[in-house]
N, C-alpha and C. Protein backbone atom coordinates (compact mmCIF):
# COMPACT_ATOMS: atom_id res chain seq x y z
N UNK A 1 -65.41 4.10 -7.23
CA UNK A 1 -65.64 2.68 -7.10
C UNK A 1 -65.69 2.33 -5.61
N UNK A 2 -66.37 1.75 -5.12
CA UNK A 2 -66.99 1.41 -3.71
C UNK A 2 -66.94 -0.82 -4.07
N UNK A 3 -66.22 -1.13 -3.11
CA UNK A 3 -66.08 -2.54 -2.64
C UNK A 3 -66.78 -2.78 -1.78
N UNK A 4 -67.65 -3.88 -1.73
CA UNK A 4 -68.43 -4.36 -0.42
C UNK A 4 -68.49 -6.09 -0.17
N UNK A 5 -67.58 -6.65 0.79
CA UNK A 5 -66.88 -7.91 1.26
C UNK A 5 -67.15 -8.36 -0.46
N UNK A 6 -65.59 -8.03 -1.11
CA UNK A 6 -64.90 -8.22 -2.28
C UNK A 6 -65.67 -8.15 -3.85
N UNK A 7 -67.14 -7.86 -3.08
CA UNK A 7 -68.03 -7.57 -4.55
C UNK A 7 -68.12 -6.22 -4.76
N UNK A 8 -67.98 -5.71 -5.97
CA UNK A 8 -67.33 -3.95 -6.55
C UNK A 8 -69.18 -3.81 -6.94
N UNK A 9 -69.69 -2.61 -6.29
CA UNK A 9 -70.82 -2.30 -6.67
C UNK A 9 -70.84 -2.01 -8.09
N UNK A 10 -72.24 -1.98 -8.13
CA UNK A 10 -72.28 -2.56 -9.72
C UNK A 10 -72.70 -0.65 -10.50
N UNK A 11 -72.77 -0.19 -10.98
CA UNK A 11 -73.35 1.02 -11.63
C UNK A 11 -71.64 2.21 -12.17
N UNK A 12 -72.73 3.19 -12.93
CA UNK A 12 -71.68 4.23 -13.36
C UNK A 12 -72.33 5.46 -12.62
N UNK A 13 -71.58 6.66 -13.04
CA UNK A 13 -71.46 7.70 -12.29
C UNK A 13 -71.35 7.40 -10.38
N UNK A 14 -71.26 6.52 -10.26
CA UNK A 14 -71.15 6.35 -8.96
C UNK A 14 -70.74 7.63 -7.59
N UNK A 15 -71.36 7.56 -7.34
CA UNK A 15 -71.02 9.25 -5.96
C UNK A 15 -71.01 8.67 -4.58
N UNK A 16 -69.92 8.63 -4.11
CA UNK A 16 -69.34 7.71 -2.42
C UNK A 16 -69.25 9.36 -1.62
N UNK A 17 -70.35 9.68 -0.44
CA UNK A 17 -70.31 10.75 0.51
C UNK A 17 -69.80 9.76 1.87
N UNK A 18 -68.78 10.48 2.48
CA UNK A 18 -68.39 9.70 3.89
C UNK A 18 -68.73 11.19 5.06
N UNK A 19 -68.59 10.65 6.02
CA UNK A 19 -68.85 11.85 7.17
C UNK A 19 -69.13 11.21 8.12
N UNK A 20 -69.17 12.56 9.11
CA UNK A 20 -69.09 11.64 10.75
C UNK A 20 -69.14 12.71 11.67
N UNK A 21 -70.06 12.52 12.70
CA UNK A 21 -70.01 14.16 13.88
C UNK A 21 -69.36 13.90 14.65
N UNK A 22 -68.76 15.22 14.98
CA UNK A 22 -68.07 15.40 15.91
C UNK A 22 -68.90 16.01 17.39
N UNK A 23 -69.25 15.08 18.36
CA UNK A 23 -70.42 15.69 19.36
C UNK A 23 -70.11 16.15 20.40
N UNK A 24 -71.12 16.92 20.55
CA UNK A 24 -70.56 18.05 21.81
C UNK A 24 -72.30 19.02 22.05
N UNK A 25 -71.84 19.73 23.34
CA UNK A 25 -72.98 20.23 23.61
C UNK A 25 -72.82 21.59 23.80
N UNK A 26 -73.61 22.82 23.31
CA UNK A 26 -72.89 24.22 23.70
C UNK A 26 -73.06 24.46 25.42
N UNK A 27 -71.82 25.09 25.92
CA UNK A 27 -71.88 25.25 27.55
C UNK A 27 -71.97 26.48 27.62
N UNK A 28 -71.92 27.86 26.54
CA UNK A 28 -71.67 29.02 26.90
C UNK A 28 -73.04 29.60 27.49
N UNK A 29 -74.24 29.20 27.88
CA UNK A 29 -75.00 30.08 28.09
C UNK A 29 -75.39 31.25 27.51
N UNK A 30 -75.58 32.56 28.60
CA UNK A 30 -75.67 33.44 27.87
C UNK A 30 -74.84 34.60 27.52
N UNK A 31 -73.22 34.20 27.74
CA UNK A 31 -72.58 34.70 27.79
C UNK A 31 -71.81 34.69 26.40
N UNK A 32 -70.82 35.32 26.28
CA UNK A 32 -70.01 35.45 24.82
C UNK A 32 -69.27 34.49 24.68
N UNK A 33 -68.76 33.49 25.92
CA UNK A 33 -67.89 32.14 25.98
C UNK A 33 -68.30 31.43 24.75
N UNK A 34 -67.15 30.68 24.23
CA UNK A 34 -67.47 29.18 23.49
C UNK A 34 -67.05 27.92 24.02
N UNK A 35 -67.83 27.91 25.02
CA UNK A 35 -67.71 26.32 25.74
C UNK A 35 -68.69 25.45 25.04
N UNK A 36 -67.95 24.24 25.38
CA UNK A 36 -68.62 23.57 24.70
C UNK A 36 -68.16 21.79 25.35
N UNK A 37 -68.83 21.20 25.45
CA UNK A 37 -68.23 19.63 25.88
C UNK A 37 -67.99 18.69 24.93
N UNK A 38 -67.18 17.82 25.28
CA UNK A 38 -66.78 17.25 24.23
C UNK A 38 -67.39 15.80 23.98
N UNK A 39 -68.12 15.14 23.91
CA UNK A 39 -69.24 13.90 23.41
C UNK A 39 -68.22 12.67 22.77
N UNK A 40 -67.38 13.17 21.85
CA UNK A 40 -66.56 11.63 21.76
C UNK A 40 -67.27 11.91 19.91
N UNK A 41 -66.55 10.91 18.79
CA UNK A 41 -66.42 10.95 17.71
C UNK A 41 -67.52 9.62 17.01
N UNK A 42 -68.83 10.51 16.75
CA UNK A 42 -69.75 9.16 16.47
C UNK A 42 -69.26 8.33 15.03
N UNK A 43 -70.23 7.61 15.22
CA UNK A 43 -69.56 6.26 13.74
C UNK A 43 -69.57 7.10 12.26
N UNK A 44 -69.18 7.18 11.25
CA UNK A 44 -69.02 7.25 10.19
C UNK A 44 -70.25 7.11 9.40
N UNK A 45 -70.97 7.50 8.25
CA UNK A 45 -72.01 7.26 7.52
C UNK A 45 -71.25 7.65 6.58
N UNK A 46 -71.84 6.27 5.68
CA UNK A 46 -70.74 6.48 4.08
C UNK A 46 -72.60 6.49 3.12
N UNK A 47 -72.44 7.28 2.09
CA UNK A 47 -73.68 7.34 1.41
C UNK A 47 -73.11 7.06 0.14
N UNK A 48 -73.97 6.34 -0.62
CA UNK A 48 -73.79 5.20 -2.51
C UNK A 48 -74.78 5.86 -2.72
N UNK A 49 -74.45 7.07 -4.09
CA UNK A 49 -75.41 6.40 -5.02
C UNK A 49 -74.64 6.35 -6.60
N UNK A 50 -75.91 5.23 -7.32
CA UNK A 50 -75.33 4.86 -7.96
C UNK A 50 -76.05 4.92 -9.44
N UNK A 51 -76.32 4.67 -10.81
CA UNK A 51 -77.14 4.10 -11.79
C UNK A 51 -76.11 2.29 -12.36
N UNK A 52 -77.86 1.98 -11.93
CA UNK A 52 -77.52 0.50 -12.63
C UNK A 52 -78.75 0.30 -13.69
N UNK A 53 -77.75 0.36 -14.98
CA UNK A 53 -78.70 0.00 -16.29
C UNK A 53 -79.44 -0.89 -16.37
N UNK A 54 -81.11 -0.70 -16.55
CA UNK A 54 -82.55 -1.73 -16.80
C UNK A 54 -81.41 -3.23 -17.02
N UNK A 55 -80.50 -3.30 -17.76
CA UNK A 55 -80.33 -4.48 -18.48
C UNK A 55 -79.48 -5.72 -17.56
N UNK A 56 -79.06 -4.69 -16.35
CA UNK A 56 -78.65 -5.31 -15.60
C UNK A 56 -79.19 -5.65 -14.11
N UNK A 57 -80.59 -5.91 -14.42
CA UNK A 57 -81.36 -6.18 -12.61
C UNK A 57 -81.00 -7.00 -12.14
N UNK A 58 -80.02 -7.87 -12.40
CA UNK A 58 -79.52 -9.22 -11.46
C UNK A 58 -78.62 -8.49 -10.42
N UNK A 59 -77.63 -7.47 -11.14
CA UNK A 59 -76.60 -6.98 -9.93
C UNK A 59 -77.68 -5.85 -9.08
N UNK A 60 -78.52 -5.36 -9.87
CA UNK A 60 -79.55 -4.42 -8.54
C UNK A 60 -80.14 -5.93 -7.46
N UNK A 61 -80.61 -7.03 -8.18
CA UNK A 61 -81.29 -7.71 -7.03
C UNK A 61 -79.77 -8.68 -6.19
N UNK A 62 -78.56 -8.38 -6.37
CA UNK A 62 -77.42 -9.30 -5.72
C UNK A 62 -77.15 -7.86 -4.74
N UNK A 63 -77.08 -6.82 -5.02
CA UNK A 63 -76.99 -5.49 -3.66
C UNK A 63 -78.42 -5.21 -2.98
N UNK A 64 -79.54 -5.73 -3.51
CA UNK A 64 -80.52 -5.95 -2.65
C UNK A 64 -80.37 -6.85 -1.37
N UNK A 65 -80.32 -8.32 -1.63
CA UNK A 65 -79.96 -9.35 -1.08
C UNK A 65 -78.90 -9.05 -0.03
N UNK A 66 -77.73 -8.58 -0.69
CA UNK A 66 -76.54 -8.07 -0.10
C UNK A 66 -77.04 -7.37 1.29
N UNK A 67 -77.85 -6.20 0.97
CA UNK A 67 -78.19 -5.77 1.73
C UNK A 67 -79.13 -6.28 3.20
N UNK A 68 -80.14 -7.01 2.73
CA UNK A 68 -80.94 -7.74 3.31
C UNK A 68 -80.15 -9.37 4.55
N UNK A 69 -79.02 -9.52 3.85
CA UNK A 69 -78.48 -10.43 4.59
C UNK A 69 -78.44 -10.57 6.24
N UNK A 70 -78.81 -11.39 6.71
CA UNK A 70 -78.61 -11.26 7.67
C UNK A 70 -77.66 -12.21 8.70
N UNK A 71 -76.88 -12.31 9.61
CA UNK A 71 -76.14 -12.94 10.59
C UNK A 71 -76.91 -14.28 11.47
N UNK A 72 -75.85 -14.93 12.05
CA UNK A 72 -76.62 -16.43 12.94
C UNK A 72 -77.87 -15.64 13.83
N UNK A 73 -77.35 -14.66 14.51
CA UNK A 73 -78.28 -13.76 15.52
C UNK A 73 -79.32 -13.18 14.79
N UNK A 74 -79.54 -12.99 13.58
CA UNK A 74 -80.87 -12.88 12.80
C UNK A 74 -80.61 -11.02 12.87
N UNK A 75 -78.85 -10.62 13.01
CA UNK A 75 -78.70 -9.31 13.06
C UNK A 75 -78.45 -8.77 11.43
N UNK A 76 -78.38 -7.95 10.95
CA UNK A 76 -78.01 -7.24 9.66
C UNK A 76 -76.34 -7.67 9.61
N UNK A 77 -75.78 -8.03 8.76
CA UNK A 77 -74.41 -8.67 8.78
C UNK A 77 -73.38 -7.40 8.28
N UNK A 78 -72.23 -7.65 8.90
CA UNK A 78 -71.16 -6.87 9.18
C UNK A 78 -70.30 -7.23 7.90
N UNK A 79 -70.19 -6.11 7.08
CA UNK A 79 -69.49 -6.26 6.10
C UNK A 79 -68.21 -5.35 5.91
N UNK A 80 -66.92 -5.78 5.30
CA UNK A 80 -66.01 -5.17 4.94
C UNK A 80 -66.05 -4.20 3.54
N UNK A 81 -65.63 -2.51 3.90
CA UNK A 81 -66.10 -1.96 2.80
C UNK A 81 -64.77 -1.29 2.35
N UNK A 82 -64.34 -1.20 0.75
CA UNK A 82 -63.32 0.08 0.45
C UNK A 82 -63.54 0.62 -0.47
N UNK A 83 -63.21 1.79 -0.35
CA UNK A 83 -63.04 2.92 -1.35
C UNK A 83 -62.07 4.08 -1.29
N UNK A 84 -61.50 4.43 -1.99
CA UNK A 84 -60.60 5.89 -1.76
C UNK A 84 -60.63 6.77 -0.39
N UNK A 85 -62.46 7.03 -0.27
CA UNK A 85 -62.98 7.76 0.54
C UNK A 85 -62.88 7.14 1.87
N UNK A 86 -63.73 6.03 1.87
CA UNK A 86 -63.37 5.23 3.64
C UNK A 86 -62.06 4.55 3.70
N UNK A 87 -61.05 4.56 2.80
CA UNK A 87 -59.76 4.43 3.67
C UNK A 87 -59.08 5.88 4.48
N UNK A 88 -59.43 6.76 3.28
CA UNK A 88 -59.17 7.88 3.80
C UNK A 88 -59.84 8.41 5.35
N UNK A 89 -60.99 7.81 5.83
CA UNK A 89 -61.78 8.09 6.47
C UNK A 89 -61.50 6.87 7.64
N UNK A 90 -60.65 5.90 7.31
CA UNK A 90 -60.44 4.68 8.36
C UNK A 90 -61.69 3.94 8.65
N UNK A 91 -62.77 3.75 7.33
CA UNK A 91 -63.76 3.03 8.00
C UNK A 91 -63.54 1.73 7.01
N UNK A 92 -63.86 1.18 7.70
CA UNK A 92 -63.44 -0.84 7.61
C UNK A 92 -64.54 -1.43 7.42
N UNK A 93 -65.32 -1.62 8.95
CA UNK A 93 -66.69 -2.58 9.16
C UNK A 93 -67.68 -1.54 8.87
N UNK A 94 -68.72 -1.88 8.12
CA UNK A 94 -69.89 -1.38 7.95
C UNK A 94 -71.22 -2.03 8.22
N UNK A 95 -72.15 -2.12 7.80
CA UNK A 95 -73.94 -2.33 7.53
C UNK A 95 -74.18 -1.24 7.27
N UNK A 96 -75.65 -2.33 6.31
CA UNK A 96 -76.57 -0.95 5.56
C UNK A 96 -77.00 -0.82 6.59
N UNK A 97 -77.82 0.52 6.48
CA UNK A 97 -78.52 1.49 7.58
C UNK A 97 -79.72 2.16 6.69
N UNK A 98 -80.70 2.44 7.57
CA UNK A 98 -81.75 3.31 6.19
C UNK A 98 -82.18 2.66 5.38
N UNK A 99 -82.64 3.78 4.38
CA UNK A 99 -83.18 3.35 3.49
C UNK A 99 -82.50 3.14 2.11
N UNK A 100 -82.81 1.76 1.13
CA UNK A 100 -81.89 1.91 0.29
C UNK A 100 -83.01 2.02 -0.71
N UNK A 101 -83.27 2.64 -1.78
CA UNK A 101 -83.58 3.46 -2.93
C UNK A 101 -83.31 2.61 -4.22
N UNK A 102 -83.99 2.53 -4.89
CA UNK A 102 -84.05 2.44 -6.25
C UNK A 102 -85.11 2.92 -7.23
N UNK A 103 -84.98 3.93 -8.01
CA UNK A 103 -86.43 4.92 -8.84
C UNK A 103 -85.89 4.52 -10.05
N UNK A 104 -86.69 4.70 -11.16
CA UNK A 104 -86.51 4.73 -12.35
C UNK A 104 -85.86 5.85 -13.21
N UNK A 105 -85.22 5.83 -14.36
CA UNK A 105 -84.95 7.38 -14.79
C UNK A 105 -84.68 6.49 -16.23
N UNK A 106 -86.22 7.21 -16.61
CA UNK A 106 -86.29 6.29 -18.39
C UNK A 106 -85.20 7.01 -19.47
N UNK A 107 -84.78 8.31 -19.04
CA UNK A 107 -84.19 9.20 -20.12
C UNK A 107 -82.56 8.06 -20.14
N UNK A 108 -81.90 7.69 -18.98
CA UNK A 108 -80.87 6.96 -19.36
C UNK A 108 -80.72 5.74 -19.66
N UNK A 109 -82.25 4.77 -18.90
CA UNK A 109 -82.79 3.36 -18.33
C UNK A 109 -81.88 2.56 -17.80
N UNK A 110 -81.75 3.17 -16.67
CA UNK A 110 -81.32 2.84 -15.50
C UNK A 110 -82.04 3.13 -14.34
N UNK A 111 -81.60 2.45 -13.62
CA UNK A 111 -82.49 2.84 -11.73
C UNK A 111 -81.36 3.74 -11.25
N UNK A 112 -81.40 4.66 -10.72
CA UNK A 112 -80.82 5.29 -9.71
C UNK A 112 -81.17 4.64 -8.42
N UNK A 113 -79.63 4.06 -7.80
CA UNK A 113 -79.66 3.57 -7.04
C UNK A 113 -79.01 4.61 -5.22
N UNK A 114 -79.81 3.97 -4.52
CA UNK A 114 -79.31 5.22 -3.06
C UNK A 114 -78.87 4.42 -1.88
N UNK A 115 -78.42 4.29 -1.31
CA UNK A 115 -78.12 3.24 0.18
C UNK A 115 -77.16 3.93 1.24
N UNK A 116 -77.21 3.97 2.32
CA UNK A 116 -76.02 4.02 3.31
C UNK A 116 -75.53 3.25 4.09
N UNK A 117 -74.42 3.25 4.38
CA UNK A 117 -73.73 2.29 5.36
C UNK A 117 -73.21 3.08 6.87
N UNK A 118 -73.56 2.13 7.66
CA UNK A 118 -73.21 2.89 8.93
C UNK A 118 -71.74 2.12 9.36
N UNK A 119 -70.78 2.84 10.19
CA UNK A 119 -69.82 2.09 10.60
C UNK A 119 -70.09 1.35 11.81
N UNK A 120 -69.20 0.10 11.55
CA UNK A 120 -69.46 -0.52 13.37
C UNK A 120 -67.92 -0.44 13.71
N UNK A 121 -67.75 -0.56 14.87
CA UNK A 121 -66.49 -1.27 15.66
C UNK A 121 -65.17 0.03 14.99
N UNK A 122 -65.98 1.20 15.24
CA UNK A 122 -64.57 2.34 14.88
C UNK A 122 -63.75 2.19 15.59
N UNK A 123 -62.51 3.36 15.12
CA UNK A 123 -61.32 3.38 15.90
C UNK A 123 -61.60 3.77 16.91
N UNK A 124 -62.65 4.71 17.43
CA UNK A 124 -62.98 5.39 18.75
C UNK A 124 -63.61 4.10 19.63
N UNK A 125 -64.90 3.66 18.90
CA UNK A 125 -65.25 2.12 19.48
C UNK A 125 -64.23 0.95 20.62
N UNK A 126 -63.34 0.94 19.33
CA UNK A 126 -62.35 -0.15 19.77
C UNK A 126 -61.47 0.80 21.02
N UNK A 127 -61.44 2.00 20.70
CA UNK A 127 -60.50 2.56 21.57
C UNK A 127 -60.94 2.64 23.59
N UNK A 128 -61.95 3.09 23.01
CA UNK A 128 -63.56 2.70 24.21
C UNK A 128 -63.51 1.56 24.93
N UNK A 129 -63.62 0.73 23.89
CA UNK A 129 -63.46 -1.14 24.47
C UNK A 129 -61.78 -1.00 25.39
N UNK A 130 -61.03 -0.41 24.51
CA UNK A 130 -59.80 -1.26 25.43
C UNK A 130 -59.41 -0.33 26.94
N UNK A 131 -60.30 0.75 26.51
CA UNK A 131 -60.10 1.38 28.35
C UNK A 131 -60.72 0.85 29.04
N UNK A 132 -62.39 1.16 28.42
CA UNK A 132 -63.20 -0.05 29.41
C UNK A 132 -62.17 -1.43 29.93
N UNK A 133 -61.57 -2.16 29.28
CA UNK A 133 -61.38 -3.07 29.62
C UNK A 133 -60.23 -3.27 30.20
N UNK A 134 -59.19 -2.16 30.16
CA UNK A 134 -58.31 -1.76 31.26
C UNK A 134 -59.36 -1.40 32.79
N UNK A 135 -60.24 -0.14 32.35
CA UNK A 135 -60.53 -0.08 33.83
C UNK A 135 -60.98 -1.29 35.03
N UNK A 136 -61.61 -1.83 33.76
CA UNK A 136 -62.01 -3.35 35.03
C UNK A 136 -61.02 -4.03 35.38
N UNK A 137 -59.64 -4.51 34.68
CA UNK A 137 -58.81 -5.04 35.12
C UNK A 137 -58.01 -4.41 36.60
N UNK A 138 -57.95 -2.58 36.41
CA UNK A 138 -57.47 -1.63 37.31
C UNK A 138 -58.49 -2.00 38.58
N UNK A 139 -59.25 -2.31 38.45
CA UNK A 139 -60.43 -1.61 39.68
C UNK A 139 -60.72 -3.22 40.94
N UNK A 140 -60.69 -3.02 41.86
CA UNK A 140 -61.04 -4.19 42.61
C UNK A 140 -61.90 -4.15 43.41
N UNK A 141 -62.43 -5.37 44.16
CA UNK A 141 -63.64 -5.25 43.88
C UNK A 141 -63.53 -5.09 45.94
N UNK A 142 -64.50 -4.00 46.22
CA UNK A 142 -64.38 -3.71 47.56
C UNK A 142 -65.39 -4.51 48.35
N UNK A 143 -64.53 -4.88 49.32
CA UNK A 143 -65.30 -6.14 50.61
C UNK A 143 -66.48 -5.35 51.23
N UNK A 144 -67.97 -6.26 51.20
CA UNK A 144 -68.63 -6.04 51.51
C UNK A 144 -69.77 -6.83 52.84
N UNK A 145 -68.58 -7.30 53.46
CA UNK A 145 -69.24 -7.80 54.53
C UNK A 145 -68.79 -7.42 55.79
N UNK A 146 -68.76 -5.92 56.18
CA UNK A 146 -68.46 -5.74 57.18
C UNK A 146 -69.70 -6.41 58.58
N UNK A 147 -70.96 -6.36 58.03
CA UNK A 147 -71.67 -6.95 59.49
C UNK A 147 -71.74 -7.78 59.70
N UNK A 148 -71.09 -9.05 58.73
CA UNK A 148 -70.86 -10.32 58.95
C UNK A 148 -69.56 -10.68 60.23
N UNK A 149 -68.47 -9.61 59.70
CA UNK A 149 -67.53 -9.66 60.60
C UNK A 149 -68.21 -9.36 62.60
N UNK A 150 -68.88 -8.07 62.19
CA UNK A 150 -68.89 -7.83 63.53
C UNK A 150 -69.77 -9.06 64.07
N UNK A 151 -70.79 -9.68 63.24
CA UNK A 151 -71.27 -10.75 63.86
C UNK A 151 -71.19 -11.78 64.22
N UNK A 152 -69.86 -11.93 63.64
CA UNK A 152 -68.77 -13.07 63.91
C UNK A 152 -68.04 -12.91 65.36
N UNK A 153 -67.76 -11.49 65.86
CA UNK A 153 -66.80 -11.10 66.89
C UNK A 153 -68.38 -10.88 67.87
N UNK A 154 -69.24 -10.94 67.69
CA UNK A 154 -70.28 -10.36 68.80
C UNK A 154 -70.56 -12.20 69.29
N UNK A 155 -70.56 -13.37 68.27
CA UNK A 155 -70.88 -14.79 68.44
C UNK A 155 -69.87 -15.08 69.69
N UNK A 156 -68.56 -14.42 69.45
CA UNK A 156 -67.56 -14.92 69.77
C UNK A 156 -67.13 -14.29 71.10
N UNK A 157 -67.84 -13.48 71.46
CA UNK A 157 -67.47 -12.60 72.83
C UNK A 157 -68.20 -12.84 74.17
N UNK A 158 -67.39 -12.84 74.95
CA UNK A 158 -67.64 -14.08 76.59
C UNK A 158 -68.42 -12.63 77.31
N UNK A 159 -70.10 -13.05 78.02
CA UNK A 159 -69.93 -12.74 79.02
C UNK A 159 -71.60 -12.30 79.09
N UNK A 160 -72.48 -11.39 79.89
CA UNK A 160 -73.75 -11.51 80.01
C UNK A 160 -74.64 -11.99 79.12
């Protein structure tokens, strides 16, 4: 069962995939080393799919919509998501991402339904934000008018 801002997707057999890379670049060359750099922990991709029975196209066209929503900024809107899997996984804020899917499958008559959600504002994100925003507080800002000075002391000096 998958929640999306307090509406429970609608279908059975439901299948929730979560995941997330871990990035990095290989450094070993051509040597036997395993170096490697470390890139930082990208966002989360949670993958739905789902069957929602012919009889019920109102909840396929309310996770359409759902999907389609958009924010004041005319951005894709930030939704709160849970399931077993993304608590386990610490993902919170989402949007759809991709492509979302719906085919027919007359043998059960239902649509097989497909969608993903990308994470926003992870723990790494937020973690990002609050150094960034230590470092600027740490850092000051270095004087840049030294030729003003000397041109101040050259105005100011007596003599040919």
């Amino acid at each position: 069962m998958i929640v999306i801002d307090g509406w429970q997707v609608p279908g059975y057999e439901t299948a929730i995939n979560c995941g997330f890379k871990l990035s990095g670049d290989d450094l070993s060359g051509y040597g036997s080393f395993s170096l490697s750099s470390d890139k930082g922990v990208k966002p989360a991709v949670v993958s739905v799919q789902t069957k929602i029975p012919y009889v019920d196209k109102k909840l396929l066209a309310q996770l359409v919509s759902l999907a389609k929503e958009l924010d004041a900024n005319g951005a894709r809107k930030l939704r709160t998501v849970n399931s077993d899997v993304t608590d386990a996984f610490k993902v919170r804020k989402v949007k759809f991402d991709g492509e979302i899917k719906a085919s027919e499958d007359d043998q059960v008559r239902a649509w097989v339904v497909s969608f993903k959600l990308l994470e926003v504002l992870s723990k790494s994100e937020r973690e990002q934000q609050q150094l960034d925003g230590k470092a600027a507080e740490n850092t000051k800002t270095q004087r840049v008018d030294g030729h003003n000075t000397i041109q101040q002391q050259f105005e100011q000096a007596e003599g040919p």
